[in-house]
Protein backbone atom coordinates (compact mmCIF):
# COMPACT_ATOMS: atom_id res chain seq x y z
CA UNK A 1 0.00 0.00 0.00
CA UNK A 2 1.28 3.42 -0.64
CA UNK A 3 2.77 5.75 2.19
CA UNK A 4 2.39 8.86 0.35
CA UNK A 5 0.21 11.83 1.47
CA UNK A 6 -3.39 11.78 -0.24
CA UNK A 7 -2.90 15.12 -0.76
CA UNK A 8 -0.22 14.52 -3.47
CA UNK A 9 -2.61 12.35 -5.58
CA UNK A 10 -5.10 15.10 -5.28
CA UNK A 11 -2.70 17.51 -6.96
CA UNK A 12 -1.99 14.60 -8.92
CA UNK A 13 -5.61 14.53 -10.68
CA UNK A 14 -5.02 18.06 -11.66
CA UNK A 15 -8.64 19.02 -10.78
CA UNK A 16 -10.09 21.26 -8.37
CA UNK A 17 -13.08 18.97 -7.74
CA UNK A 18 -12.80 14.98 -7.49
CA UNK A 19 -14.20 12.11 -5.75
CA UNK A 20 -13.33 9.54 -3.03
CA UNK A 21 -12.83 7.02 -6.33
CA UNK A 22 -10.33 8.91 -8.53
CA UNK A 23 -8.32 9.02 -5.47
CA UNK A 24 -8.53 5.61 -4.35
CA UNK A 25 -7.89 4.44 -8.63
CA UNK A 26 -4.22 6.91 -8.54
CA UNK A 27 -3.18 5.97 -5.09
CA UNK A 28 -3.04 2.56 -4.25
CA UNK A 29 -4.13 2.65 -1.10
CA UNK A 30 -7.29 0.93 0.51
CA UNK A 31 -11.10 2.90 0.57
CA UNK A 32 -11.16 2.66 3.99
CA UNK A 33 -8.02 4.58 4.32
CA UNK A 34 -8.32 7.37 1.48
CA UNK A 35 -11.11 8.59 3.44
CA UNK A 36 -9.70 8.93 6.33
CA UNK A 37 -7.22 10.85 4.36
CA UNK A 38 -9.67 13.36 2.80
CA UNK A 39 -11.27 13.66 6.18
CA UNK A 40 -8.12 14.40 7.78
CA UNK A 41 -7.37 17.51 5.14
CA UNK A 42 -11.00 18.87 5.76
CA UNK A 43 -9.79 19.01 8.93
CA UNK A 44 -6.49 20.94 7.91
CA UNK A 45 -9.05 23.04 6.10
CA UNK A 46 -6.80 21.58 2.82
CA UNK A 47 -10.29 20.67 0.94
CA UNK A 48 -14.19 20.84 1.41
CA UNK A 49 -16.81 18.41 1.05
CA UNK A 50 -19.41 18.76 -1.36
CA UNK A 51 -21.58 16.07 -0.58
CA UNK A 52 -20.62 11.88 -0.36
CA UNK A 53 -17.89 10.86 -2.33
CA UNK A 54 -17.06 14.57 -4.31
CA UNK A 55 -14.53 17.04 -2.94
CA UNK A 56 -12.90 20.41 -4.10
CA UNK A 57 -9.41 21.73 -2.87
CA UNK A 58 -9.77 24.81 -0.76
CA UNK A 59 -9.12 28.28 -1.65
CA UNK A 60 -9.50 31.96 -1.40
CA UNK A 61 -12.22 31.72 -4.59
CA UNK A 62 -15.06 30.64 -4.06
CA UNK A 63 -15.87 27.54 -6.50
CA UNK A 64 -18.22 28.22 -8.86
CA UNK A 65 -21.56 25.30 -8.19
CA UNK A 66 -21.54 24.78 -12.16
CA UNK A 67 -18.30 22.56 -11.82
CA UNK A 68 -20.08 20.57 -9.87
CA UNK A 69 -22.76 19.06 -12.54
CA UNK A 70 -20.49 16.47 -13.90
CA UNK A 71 -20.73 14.89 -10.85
CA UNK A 72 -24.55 14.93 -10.33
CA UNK A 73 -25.43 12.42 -10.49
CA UNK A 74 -22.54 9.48 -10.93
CA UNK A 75 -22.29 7.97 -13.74
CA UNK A 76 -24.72 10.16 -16.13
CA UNK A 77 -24.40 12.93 -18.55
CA UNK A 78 -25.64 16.22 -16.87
CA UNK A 79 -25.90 19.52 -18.41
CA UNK A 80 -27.11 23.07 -17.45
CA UNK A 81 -30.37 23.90 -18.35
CA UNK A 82 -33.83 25.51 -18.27
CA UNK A 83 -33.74 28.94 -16.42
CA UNK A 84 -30.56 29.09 -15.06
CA UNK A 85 -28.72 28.42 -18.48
CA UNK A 86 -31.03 31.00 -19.87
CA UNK A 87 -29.50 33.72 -16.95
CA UNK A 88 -26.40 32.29 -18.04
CA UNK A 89 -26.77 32.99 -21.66
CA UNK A 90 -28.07 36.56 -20.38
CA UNK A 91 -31.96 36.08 -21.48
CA UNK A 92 -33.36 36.32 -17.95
CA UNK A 93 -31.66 38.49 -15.86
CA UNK A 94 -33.02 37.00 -12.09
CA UNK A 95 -30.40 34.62 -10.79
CA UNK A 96 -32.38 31.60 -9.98
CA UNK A 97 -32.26 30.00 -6.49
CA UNK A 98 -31.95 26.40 -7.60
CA UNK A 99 -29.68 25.32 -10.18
CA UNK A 100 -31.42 23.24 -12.96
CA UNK A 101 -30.39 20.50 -15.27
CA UNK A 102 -31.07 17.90 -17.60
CA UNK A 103 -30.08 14.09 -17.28
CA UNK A 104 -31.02 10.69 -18.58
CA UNK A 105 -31.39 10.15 -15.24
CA UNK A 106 -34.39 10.19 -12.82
CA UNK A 107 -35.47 13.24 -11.37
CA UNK A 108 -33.91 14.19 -8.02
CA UNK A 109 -32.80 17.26 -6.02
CA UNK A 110 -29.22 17.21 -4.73
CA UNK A 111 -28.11 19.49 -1.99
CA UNK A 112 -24.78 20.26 -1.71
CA UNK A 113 -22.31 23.01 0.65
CA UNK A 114 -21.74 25.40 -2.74
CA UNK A 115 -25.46 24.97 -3.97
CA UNK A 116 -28.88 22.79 -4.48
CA UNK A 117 -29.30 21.81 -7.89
CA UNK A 118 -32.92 20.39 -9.47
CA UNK A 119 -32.30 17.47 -11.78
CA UNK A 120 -34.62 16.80 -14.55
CA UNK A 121 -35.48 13.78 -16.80
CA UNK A 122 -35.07 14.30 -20.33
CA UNK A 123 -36.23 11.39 -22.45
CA UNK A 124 -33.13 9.87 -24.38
CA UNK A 125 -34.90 11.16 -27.87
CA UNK A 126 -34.53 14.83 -26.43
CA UNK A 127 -31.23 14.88 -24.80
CA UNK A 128 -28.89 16.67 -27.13
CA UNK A 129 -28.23 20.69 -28.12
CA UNK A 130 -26.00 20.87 -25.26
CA UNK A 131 -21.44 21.60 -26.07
CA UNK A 132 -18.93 22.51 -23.30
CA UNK A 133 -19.27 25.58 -22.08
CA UNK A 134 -17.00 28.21 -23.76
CA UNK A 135 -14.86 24.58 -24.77
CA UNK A 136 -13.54 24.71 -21.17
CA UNK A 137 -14.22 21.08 -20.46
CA UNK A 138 -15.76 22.12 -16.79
CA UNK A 139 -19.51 21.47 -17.18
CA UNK A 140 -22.05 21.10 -20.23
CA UNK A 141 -24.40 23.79 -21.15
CA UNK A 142 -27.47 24.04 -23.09
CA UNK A 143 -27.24 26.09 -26.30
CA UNK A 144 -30.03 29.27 -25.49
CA UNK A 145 -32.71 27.66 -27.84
CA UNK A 146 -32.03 24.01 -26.29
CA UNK A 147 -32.56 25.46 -22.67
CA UNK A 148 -35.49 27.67 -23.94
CA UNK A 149 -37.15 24.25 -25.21
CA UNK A 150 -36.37 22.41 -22.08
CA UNK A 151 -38.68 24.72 -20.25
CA UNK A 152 -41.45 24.12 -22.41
CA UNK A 153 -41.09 20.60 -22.43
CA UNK A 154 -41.45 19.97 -18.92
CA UNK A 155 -44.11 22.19 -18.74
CA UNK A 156 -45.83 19.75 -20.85
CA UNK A 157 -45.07 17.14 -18.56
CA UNK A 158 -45.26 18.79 -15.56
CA UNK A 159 -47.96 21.49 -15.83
CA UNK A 160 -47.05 23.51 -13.07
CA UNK A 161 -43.55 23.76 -13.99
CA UNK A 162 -42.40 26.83 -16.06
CA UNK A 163 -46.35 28.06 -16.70
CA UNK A 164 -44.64 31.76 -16.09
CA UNK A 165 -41.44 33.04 -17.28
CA UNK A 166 -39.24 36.26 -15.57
CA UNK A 167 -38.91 38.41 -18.09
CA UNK A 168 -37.28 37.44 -21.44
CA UNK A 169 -34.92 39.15 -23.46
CA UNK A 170 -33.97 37.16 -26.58
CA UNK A 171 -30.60 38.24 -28.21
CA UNK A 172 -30.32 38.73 -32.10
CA UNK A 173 -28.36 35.56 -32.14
CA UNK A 174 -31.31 33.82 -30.75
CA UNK A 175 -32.80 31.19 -33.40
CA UNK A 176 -36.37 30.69 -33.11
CA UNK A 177 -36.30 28.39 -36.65
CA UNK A 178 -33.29 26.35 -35.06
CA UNK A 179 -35.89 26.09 -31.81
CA UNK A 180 -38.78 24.92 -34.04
CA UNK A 181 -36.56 22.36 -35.57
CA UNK A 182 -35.58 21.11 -32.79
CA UNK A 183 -39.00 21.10 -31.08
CA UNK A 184 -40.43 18.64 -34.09
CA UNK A 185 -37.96 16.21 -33.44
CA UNK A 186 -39.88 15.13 -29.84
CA UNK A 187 -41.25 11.92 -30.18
CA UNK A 188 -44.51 12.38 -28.58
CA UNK A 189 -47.44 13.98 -30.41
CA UNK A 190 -48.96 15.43 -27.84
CA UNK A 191 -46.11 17.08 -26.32
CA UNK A 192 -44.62 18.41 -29.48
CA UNK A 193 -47.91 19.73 -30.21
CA UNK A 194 -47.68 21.67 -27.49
CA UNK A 195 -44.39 22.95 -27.00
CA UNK A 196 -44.42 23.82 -30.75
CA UNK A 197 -47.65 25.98 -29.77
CA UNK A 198 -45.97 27.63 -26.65
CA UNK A 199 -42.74 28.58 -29.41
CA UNK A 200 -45.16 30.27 -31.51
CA UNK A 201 -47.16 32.43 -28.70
CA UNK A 202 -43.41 33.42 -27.62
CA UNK A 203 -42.21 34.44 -31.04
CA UNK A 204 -45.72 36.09 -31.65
């Protein structure tokens, strides 16, 4: 088993947030005792937990709760969305509370000590329209239109979900044919119906 300090594999990874398994996969030592590690440098004040098994190396900055979303939840692609990639691509200016994505995965609300973020199920047919965001390789972002249609797509699931909107300021570069196309490629009648009605009262 390796002797060395945990907190040379964690500068080792190269990444200000991790988990408990990257750690234990570079350093050769047991589960058991690469948490006690980590727990020791929270201690130190060397790192902070973020919730179970995901950590982030302390410092003066504050992290930013976006670099998180790769890691909520394990083991499924996770992207900013709905309203606060819209505040992100500057259409609403009211910072939301919650921080909202999209996943293949089941919905689920994770709370964590730099922010809760609302995760939403997007059916496999609809998950796409998201890139890196500005090709930094931190956290996946909905494209304006993709997060635009998000919203009105659970709201066709989930009627009491995004029935009202803050105020919306659509930039030049917004693409309300690009949005249309996209909307038609949703699978289920009923919901593309409406969702493609909901674009054109917006565009209106």
């Amino acid at each position: 088993m390796s002797r060395e300090p945990i907190l040379k594999y964690v500068k080792k990874l190269g990444s200000a947030v991790f988990t408990t398994r990257e750690i234990y996969a570079v350093s050769g030592k047991s589960l058991s005792g690469v948490v006690q590690g980590l727990s020791h440098l929270i201690k130190q004040g060397a790192l902070v937990k973020i919730r179970r098994g995901v950590w982030a190396e302390s410092s003066p900055d504050p992290i930013s709760p976006f670099r998180i979303i790769p890691f909520l939840p394990s083991g499924q692609r996770t992207y900013l969305s709905f309203l606060s990639a819209l505040h992100l691509h500057g259409i609403i200016g009211q910072i939301p509370q919650t921080i909202s994505c999209a996943s293949l995965a089941h919905t689920h609300v994770y709370k964590t000590a730099v922010g809760t973020f609302s995760m939403h199920r997007i059916s496999p047919d609809f998950f796409f329209g998201f890139d890196w965001y500005k090709q930094t390789g931190d956290f996946l972002v909905a494209a304006p239109e993709k997060a635009f249609l998000d919203c009105l797509y659970l709201s066709g699931r989930k009627g009491n979900q995004f029935k009202h909107f803050p105020e919306l300021d659509f930039p030049h570069s917004f693409s309300f044919t690009k949005a249309r196309k996209w909307a038609g490629m949703i699978k289920d009648q009923r919901l593309r119906g409406f969702v493609l009605e909901r674009l054109r009262a917006f565009r209106k």
